[in-house]
Protein backbone atom coordinates (compact mmCIF):
# COMPACT_ATOMS: atom_id res chain seq x y z
CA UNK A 1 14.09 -41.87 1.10
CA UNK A 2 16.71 -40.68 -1.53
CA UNK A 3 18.98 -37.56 -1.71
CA UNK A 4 16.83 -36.24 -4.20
CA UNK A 5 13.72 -36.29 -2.02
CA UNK A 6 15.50 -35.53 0.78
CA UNK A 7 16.78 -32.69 -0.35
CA UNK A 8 13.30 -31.29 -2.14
CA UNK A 9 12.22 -31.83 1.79
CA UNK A 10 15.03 -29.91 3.07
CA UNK A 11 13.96 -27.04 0.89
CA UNK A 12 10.51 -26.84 1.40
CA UNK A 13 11.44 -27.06 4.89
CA UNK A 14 13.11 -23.82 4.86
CA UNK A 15 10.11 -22.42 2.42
CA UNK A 16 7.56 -23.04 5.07
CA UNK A 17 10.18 -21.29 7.94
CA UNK A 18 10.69 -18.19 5.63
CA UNK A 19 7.08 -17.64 5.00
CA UNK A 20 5.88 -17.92 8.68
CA UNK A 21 9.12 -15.62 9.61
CA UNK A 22 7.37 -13.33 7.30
CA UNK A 23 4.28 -13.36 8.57
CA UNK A 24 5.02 -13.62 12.10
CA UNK A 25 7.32 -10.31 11.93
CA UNK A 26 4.85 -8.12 10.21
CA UNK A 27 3.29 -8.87 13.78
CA UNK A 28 5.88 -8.92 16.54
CA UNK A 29 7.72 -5.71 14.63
CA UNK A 30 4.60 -3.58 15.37
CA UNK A 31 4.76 -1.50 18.72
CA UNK A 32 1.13 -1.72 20.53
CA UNK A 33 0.94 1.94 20.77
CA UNK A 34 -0.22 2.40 16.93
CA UNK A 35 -3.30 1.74 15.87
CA UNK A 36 -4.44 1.43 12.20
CA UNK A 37 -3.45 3.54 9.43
CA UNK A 38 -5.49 6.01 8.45
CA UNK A 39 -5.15 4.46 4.69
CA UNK A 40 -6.95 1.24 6.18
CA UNK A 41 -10.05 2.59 7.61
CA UNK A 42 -11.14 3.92 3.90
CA UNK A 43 -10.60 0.89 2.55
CA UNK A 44 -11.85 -1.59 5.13
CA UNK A 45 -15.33 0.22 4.74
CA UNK A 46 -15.49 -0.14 1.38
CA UNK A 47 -16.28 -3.43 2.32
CA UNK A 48 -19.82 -1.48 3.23
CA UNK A 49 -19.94 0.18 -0.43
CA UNK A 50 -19.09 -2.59 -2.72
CA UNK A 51 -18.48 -1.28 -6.34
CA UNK A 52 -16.75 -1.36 -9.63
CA UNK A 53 -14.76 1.21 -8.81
CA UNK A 54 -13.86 3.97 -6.01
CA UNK A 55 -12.42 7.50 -6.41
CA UNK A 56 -9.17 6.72 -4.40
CA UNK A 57 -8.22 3.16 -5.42
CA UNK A 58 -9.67 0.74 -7.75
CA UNK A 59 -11.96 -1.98 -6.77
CA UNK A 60 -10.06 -5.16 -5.36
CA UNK A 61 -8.79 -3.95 -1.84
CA UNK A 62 -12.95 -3.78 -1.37
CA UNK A 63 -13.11 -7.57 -1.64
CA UNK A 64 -10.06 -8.05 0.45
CA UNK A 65 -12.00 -6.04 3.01
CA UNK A 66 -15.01 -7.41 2.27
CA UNK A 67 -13.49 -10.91 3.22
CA UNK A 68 -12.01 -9.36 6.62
CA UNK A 69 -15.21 -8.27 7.23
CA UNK A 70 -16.65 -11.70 6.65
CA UNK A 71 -13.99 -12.95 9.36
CA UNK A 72 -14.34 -10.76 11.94
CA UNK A 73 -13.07 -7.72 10.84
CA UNK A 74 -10.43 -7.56 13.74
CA UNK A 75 -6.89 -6.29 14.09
CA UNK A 76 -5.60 -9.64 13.46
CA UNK A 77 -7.00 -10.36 10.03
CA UNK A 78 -6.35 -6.87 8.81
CA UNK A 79 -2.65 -7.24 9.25
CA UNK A 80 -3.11 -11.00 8.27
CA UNK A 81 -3.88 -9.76 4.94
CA UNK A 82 -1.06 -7.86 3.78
CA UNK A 83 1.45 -10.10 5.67
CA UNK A 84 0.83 -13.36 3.40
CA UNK A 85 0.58 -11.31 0.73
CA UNK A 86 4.35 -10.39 1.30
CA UNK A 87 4.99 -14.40 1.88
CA UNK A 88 3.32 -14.90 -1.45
CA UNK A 89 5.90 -12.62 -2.80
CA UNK A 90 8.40 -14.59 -1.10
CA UNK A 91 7.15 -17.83 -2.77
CA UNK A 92 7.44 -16.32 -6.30
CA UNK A 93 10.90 -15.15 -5.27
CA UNK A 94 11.93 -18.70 -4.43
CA UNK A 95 9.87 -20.12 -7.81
CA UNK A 96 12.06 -17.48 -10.10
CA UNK A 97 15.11 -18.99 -8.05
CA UNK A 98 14.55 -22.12 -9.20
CA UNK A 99 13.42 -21.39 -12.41
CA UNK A 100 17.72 -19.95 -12.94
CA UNK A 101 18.09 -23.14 -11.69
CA UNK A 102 19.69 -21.73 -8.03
CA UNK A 103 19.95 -23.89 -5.30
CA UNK A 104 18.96 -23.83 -1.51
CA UNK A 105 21.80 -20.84 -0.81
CA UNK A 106 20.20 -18.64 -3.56
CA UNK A 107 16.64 -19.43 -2.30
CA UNK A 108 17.65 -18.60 1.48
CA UNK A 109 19.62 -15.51 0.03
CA UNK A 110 16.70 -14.39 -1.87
CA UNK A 111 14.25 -15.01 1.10
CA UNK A 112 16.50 -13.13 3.60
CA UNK A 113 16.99 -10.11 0.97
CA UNK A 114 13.53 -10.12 0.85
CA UNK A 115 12.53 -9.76 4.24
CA UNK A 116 15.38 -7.63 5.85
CA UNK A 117 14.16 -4.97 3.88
CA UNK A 118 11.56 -1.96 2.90
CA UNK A 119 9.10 -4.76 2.03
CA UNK A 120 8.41 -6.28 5.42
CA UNK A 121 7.51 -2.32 6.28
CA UNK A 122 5.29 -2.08 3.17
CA UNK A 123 3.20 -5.44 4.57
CA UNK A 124 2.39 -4.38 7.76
CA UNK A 125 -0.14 -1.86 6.52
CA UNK A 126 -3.38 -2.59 4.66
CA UNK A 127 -3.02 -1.24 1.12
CA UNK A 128 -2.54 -2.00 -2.30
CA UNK A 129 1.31 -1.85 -2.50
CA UNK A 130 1.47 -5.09 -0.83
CA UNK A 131 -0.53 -6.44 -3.86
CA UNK A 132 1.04 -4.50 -6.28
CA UNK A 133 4.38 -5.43 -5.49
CA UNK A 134 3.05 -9.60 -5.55
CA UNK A 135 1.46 -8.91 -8.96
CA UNK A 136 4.78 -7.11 -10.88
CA UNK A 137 6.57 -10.62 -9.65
CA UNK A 138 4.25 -12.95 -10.22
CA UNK A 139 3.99 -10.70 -13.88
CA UNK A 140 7.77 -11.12 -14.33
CA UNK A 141 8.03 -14.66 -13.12
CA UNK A 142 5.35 -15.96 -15.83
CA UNK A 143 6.98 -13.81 -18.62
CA UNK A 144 10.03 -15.60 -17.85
CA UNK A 145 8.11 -18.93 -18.26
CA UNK A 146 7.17 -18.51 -21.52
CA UNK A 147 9.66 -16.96 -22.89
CA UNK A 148 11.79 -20.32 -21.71
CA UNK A 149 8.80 -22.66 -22.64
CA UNK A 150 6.66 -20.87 -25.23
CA UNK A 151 3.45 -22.46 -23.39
CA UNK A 152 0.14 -20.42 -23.60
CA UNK A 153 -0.95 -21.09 -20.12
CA UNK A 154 1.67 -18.88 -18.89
CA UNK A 155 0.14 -16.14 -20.92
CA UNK A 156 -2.75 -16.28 -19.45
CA UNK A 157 -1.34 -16.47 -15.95
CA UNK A 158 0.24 -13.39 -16.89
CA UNK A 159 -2.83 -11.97 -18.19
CA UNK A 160 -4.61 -12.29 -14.77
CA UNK A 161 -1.93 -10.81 -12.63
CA UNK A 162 -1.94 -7.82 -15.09
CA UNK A 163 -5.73 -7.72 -14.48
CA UNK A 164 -6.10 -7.94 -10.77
CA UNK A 165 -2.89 -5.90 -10.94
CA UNK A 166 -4.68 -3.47 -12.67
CA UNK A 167 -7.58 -3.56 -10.01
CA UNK A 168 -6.12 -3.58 -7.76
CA UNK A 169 -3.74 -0.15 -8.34
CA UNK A 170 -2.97 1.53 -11.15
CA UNK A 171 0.93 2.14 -10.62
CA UNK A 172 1.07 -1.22 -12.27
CA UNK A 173 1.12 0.66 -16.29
CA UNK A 174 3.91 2.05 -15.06
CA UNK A 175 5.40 -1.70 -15.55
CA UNK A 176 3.76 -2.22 -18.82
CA UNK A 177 4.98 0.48 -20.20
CA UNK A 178 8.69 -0.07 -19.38
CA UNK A 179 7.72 -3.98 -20.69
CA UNK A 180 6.81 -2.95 -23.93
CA UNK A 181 9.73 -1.20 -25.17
CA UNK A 182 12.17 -3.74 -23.15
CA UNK A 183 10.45 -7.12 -25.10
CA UNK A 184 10.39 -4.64 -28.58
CA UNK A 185 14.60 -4.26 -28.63
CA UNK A 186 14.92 -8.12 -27.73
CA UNK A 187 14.47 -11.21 -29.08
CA UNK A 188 11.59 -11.65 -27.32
CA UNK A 189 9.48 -9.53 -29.47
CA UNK A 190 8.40 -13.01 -31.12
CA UNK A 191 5.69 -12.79 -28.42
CA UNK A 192 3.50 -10.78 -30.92
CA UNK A 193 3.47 -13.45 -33.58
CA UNK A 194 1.23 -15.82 -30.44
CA UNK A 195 -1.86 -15.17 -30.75
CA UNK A 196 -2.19 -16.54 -27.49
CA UNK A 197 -1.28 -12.84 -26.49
CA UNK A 198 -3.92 -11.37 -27.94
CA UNK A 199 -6.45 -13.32 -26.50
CA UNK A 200 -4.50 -13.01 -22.83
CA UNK A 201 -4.97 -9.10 -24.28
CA UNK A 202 -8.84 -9.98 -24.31
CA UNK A 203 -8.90 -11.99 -21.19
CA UNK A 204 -7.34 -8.38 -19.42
CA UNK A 205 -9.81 -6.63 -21.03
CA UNK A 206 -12.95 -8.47 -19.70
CA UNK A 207 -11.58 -8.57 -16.07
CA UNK A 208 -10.88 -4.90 -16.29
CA UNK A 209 -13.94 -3.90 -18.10
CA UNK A 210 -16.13 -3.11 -14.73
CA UNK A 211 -13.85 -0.69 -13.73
CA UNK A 212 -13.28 0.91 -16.71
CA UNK A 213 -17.06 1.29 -17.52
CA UNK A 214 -17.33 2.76 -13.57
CA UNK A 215 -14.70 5.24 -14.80
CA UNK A 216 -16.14 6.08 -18.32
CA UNK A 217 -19.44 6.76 -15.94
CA UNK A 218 -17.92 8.71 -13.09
CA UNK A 219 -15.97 10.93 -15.45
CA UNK A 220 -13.02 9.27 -14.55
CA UNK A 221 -12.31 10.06 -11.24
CA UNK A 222 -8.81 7.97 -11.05
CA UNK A 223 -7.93 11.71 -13.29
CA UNK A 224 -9.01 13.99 -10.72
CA UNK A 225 -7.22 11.83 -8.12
CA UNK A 226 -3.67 12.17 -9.81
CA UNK A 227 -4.44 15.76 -10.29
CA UNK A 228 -4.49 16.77 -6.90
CA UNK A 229 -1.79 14.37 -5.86
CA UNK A 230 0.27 15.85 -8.42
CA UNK A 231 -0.60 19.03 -6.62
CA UNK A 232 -0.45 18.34 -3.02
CA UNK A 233 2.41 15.68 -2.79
CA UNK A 234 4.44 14.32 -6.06
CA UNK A 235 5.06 18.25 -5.94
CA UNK A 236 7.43 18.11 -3.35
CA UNK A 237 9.69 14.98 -4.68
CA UNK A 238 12.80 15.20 -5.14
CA UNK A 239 13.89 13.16 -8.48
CA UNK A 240 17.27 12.42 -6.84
CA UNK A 241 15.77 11.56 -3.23
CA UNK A 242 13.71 9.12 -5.69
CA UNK A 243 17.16 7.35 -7.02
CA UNK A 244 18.52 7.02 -3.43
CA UNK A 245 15.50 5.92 -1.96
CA UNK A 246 15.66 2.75 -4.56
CA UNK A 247 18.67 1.49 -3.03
CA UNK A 248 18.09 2.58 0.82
CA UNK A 249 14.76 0.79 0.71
CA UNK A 250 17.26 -2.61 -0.05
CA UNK A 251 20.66 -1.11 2.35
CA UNK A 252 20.34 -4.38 4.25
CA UNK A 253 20.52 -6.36 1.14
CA UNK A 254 22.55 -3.95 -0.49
CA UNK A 255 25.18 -6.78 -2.22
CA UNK A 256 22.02 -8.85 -3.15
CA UNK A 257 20.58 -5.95 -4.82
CA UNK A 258 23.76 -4.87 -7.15
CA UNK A 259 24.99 -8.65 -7.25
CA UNK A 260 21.06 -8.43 -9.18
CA UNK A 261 21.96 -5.79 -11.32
CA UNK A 262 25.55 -6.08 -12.15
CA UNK A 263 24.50 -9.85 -13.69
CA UNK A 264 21.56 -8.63 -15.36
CA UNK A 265 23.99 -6.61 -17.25
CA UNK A 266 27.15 -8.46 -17.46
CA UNK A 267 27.31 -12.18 -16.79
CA UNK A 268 26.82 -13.81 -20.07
CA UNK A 269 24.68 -16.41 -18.30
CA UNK A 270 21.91 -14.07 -18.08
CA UNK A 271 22.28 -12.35 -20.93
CA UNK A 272 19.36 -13.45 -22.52
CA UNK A 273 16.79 -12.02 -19.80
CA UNK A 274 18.10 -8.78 -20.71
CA UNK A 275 14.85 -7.33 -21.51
CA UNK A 276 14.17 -7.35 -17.27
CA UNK A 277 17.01 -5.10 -16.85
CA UNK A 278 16.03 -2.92 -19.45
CA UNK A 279 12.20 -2.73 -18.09
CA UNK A 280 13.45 -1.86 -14.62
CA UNK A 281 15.57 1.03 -15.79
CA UNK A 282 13.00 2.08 -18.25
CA UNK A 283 10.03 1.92 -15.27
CA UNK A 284 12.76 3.90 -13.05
CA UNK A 285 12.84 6.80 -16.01
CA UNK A 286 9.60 6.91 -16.17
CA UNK A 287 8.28 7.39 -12.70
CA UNK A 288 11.51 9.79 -12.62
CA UNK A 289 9.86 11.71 -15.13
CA UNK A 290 6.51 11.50 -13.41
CA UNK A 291 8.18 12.26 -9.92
CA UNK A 292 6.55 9.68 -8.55
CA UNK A 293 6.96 8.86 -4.63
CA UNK A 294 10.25 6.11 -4.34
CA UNK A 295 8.04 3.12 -3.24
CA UNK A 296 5.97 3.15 -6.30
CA UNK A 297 8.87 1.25 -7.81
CA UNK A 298 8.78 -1.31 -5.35
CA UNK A 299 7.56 -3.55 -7.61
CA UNK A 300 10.96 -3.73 -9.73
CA UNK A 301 13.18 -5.40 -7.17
CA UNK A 302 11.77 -9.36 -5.82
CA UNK A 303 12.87 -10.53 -9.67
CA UNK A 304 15.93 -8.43 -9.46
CA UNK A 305 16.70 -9.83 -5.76
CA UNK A 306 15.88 -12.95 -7.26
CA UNK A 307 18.50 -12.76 -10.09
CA UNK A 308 21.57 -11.43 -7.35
CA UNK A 309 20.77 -14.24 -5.34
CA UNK A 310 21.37 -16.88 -8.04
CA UNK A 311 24.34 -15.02 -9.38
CA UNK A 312 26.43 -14.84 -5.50
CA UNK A 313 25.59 -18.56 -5.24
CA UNK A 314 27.43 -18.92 -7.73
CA UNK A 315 30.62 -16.99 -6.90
CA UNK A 316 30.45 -17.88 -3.72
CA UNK A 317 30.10 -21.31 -3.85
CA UNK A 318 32.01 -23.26 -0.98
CA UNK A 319 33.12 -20.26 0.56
CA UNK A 320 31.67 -20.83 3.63
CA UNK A 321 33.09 -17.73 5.68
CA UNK A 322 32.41 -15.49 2.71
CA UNK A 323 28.56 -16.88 2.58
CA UNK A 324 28.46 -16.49 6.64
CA UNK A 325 29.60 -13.28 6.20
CA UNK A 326 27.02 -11.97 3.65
CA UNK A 327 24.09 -13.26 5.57
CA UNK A 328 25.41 -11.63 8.75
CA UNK A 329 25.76 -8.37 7.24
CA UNK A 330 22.09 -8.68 5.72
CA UNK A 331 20.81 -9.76 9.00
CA UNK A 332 22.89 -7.51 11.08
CA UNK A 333 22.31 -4.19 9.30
CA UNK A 334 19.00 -4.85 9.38
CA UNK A 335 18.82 -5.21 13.28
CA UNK A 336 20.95 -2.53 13.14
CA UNK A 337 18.48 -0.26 11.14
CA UNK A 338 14.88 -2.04 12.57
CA UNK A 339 14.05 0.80 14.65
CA UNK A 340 14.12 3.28 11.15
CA UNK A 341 12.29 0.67 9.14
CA UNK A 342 9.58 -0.98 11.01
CA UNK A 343 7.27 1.13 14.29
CA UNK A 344 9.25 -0.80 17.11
CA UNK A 345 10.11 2.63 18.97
CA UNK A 346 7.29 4.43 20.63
CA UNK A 347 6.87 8.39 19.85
CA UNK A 348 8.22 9.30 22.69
CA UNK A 349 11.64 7.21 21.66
CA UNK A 350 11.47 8.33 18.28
CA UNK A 351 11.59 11.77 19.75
CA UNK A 352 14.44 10.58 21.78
CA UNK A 353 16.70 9.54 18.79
CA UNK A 354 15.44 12.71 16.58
CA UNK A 355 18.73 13.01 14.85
CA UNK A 356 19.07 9.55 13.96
CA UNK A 357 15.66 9.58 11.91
CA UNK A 358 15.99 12.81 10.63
CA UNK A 359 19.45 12.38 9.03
CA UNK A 360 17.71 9.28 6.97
CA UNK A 361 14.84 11.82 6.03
CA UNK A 362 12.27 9.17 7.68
CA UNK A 363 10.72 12.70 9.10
CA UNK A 364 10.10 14.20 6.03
CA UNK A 365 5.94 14.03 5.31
CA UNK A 366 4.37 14.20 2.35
CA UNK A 367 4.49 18.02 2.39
CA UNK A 368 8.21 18.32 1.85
CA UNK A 369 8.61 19.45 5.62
CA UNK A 370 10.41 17.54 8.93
CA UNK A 371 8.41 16.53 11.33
CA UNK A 372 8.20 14.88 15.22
CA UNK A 373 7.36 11.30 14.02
CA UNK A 374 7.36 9.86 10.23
CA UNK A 375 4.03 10.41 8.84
CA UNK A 376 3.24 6.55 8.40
CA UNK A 377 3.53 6.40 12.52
CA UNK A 378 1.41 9.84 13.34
CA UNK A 379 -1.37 8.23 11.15
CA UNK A 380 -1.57 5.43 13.25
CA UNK A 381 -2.38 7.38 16.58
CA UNK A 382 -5.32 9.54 18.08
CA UNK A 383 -8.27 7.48 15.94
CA UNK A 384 -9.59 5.48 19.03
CA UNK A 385 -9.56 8.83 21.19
CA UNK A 386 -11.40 10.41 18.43
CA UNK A 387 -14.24 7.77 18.39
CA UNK A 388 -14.87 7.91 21.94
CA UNK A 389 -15.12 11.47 22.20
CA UNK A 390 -17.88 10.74 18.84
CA UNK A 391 -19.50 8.42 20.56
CA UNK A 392 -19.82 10.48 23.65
CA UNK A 393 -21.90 12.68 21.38
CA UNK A 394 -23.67 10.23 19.85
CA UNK A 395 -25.23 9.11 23.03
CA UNK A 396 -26.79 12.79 23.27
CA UNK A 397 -28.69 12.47 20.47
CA UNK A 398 -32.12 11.44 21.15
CA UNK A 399 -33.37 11.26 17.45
CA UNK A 400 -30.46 9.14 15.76
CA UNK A 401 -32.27 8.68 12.80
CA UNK A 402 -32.08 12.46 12.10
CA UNK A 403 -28.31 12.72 12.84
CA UNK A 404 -25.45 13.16 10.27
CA UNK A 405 -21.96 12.61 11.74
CA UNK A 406 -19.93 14.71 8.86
CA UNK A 407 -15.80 14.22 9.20
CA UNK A 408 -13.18 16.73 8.32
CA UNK A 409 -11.14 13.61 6.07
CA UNK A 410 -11.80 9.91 5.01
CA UNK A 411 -9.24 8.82 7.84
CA UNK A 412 -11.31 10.30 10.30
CA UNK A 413 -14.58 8.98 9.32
CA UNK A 414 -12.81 5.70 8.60
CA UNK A 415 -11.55 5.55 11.97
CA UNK A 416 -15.02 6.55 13.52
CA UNK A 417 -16.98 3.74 11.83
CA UNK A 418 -14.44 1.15 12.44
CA UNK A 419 -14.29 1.52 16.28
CA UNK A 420 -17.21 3.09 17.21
CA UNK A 421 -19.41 1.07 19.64
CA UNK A 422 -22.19 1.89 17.41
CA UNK A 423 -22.14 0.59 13.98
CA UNK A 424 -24.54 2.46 12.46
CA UNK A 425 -23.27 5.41 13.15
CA UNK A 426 -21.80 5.97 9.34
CA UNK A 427 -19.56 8.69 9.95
CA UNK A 428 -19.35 10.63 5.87
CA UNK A 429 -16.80 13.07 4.96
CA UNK A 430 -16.81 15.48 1.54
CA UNK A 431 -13.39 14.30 0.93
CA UNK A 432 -12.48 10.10 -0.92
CA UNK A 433 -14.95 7.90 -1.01
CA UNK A 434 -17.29 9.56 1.61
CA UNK A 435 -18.52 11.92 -0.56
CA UNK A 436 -20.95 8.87 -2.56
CA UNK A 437 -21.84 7.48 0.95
CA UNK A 438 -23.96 10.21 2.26
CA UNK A 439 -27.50 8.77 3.35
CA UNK A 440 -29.84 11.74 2.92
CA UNK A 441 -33.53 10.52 3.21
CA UNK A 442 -34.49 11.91 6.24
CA UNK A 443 -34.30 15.84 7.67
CA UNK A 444 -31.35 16.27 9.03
CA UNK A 445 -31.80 17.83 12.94
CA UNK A 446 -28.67 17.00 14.29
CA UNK A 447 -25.42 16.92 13.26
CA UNK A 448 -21.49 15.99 14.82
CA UNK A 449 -18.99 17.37 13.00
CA UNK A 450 -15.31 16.11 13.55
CA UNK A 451 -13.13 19.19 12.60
CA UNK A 452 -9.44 19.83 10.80
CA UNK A 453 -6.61 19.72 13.09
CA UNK A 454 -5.94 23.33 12.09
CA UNK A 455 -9.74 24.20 12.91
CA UNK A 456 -10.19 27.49 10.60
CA UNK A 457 -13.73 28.35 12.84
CA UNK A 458 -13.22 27.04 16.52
CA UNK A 459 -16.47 28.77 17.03
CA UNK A 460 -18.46 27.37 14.73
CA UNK A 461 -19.74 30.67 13.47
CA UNK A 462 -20.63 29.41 9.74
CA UNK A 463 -23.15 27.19 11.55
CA UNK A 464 -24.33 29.25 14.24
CA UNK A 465 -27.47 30.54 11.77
CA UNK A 466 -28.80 27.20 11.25
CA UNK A 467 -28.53 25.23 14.61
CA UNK A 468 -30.34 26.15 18.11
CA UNK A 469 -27.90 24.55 19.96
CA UNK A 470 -23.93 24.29 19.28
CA UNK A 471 -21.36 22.38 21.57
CA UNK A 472 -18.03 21.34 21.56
CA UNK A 473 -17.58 17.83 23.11
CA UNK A 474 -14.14 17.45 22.85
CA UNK A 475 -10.64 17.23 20.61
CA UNK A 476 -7.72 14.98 20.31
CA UNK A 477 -5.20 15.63 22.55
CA UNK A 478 -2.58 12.30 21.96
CA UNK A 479 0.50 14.50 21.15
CA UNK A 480 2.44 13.84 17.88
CA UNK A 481 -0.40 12.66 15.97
CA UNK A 482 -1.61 14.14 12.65
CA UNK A 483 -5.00 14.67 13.41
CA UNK A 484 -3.59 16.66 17.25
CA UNK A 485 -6.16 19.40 18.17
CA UNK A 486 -9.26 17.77 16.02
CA UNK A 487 -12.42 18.97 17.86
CA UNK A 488 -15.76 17.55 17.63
CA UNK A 489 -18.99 19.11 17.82
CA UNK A 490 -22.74 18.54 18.58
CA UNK A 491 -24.94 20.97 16.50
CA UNK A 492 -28.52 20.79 17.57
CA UNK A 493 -32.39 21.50 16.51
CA UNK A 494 -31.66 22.44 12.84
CA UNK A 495 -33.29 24.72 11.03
CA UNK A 496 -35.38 22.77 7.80
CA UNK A 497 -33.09 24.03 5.56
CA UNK A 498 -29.91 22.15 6.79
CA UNK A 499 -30.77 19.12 5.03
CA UNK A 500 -30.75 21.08 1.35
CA UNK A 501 -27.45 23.10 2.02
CA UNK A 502 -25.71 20.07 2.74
CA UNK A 503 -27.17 18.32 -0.27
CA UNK A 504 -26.19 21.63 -2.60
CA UNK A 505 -22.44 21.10 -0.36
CA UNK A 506 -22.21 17.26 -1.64
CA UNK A 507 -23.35 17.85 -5.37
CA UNK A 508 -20.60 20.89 -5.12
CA UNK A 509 -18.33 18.93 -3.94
CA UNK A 510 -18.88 16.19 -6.44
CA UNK A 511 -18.79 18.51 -9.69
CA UNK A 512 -14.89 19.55 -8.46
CA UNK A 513 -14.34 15.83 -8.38
């Protein structure tokens, strides 16, 4: 065997060890005290409701599901997903690497950046960031092929990770719209005289078409949905807690990161990729503007990882205890920090070390307040309590196919269906997704209703007129959980007009949608 095959061992060698690092930590970093996400349960039962399109998130994560349902639909395979998803990223990291022609130091430098930080948080949960975060590199890393080779076929590679980018959230115009302007100012606005584009243009168009005939038909729903996050969350960012998130999502890799951006801007070598520094600070401006949530911009930083890696290879070429000393920081700060980034600690240590996670505002919730646990971690508590005590009521119902088990929120009805002995039990909700799912062709006579955790009618006195028979079964007591104090209850012997007040209640509910 010769060097040079030797060597192309060597690396792939350390390729294979990075990715099953990756995947193997988005395992071993997870305390077994949380359960899923709240976030996951919606979409791993849209794998029941296959569609076009969906009112929270467009249609892709469905078929992901769709395929973990076809394997089992266990733990294991829903955290599968997202975790080679993240070592995909890694392998586009390592392909941009070698495209700057960087060696084996930039590609382990790159790797290690890569994993020590935010982003092995972001795959551990079953969502579209994971995705959306693979599809801006993969978007970046074939732009940078043709703009090198000029050859169609990276156009169209392009083309489909815009697509299923597209489908798969739609943060990702966000990047085309800080592409656009970046490619205009360069020399690589000759893209526009290939009509090659324009029929990569078309291919978008066709994959995307479903989804954007589902919206035309729904009344565009994806409108609604920004509305009342704009409302209810993006209302409490702070544009310069956005700024500081960007780099404390990367402290770890902290000289990786600026090494990125410093050479984007300065080292003459790179000069002509210019246009990626100008997209990422354009993208930045805009969700700025927007006040978007920090890890929206996730996206921006495997290519610019990729680009710091190459350059400290560079500088620090043969200096060993420099080199040693930059991958011990990275991995060391990152031990250092695990407990803030990834659910190691239980609640009650969380608790514990209050301080230490409140100073790094990994307590503040969506709603702009401090709370016990950070609000990733008291999502992923309470649901398996809540589906026994369900269940409990479910076996008290002697006409099933009568009964409607109506939830307070998706995450809740989510959480019901997935573990739920009984799995036709199709827990529906008026809030997400739910809302389409009802199944109303029989009389309703029964009915379990899971309520808020700030219950506004403990007594149930708004149904008291239409039910014989009303019980409470039980709530969830796990402390520090979001969903704390939830009751459910068993209404009985309905009255005949039930059934058409909840079907005036969905078609209400639907019109402010």
């Amino acid at each position: 065997m010769n060097d040079k095959n030797l060597n192309r061992l060597t690396e792939y060698g350390y390729l294979v060890f990075f990715l099953i690092l990756k995947v193997v930590l988005s395992f071993v970093l997870v305390n077994s005290v949380y359960e899923l996400h709240r976030d996951e349960f919606l979409h791993l039962d849209q794998a029941n409701h296959l569609a076009a399109g969906f009112t929270s998130v467009p249609p892709l994560t469905s078929l992901f599901s769709w395929l973990i349902k076809a394997f089992g639909n266990g733990i294991f395979m829903v955290k599968l997903v997202p975790a080679l998803i993240g070592a995909l990223t890694i392998l586009y990291c390592w392909k941009i690497v070698g495209f700057l022609k960087g060696n084996l130091l930039a590609k382990c430098l790159v790797a290690v950046a890569c994993i020590c930080s935010s982003l092995l948080r972001l795959n551990i949960l079953y969502q579209p960031n994971s995705f959306d975060v693979l599809a801006w590199t993969a978007i970046f890393y074939y732009l940078l092929k043709y703009f090198d080779e000029n050859e169609a076929k990276y156009l169209y590679a392009f083309a489909i990770f815009v697509a299923f980018g597209f489908l798969n959230k739609y943060n990702i115009l966000f990047l085309i719209l800080g592409l656009l302007p970046a490619i205009i100012i360069t020399p690589n606005r000759k893209i526009f005289a290939d009509k090659h584009l324009y029929l990569a243009i078309l291919l978008v168009i066709v994959i995307i078409s479903p989804n954007i005939v589902w919206q035309i038909n729904h009344h565009f729903p994806v409108l609604t949905h920004m509305k009342t996050l704009q409302a209810t969350q993006l209302v409490h960012v702070n544009r310069i807690d956005f700024f500081i998130g960007q780099f404390l999502f990367f402290i770890s890799s902290i000289f990786v990161l600026l090494a990125g951006i410093g050479s984007l801007i300065f080292y003459k070598d790179f000069r002509k990729y210019s246009w990626i520094i100008i997209t990422y600070f354009i993208t930045l401006i805009i969700f700025s503007y927007f006040k978007a949530k920090d890890y929206y911009a996730l996206g921006l930083y495997p290519i610019v990882l990729a680009f710091g890696a190459v350059y400290l290879s560079r500088i620090l070429a043969k200096k060993y205890v420099l080199t040693g000393l930059l991958f011990a920081f990275n991995i060391g700060s990152f031990i250092y920090l695990l407990p803030l980034l990834m659910p190691v600690y239980s609640p009650d240590e969380i608790i514990a070390h209050h301080k230490r996670f409140e100073r790094v505002g990994a307590l503040r919730w969506e709603d702009g307040k401090n709370h016990q646990l950070p609000q990733d971690y008291a999502d992923m508590r309470g649901w398996k309590e809540l589906a026994a005590i369900v269940d409990f009521a479910y076996r008290k119902v002697k006409d099933k196919s009568t009964l409607l088990v109506r939830a307070d929120n998706y995450g809740q009805a989510g959480a019901i269906n997935y573990y739920s002995k009984y799995k036709n039990i199709n827990a529906v909700s008026y809030n997400a997704d739910y809302l389409y799912w009802f199944k109303m062709d029989k009389p309703i006579k029964s009915l379990i209703i899971i309520t808020g955790w700030r219950d506004e009618d403990p007594q149930r006195k708004r149904e008291q007129p239409y039910f014989g028979k009303i019980t409470k079964i039980g709530e969830i007591k796990t402390p520090y959980v979001r969903e704390e104090g939830a009751g459910v209850f068993l209404l009985e012997d309905a009255k005949p007009e039930v059934s058409s007040i909840i079907k005036s209640e969905i078609e209400e509910e639907k019109n402010d949608h």
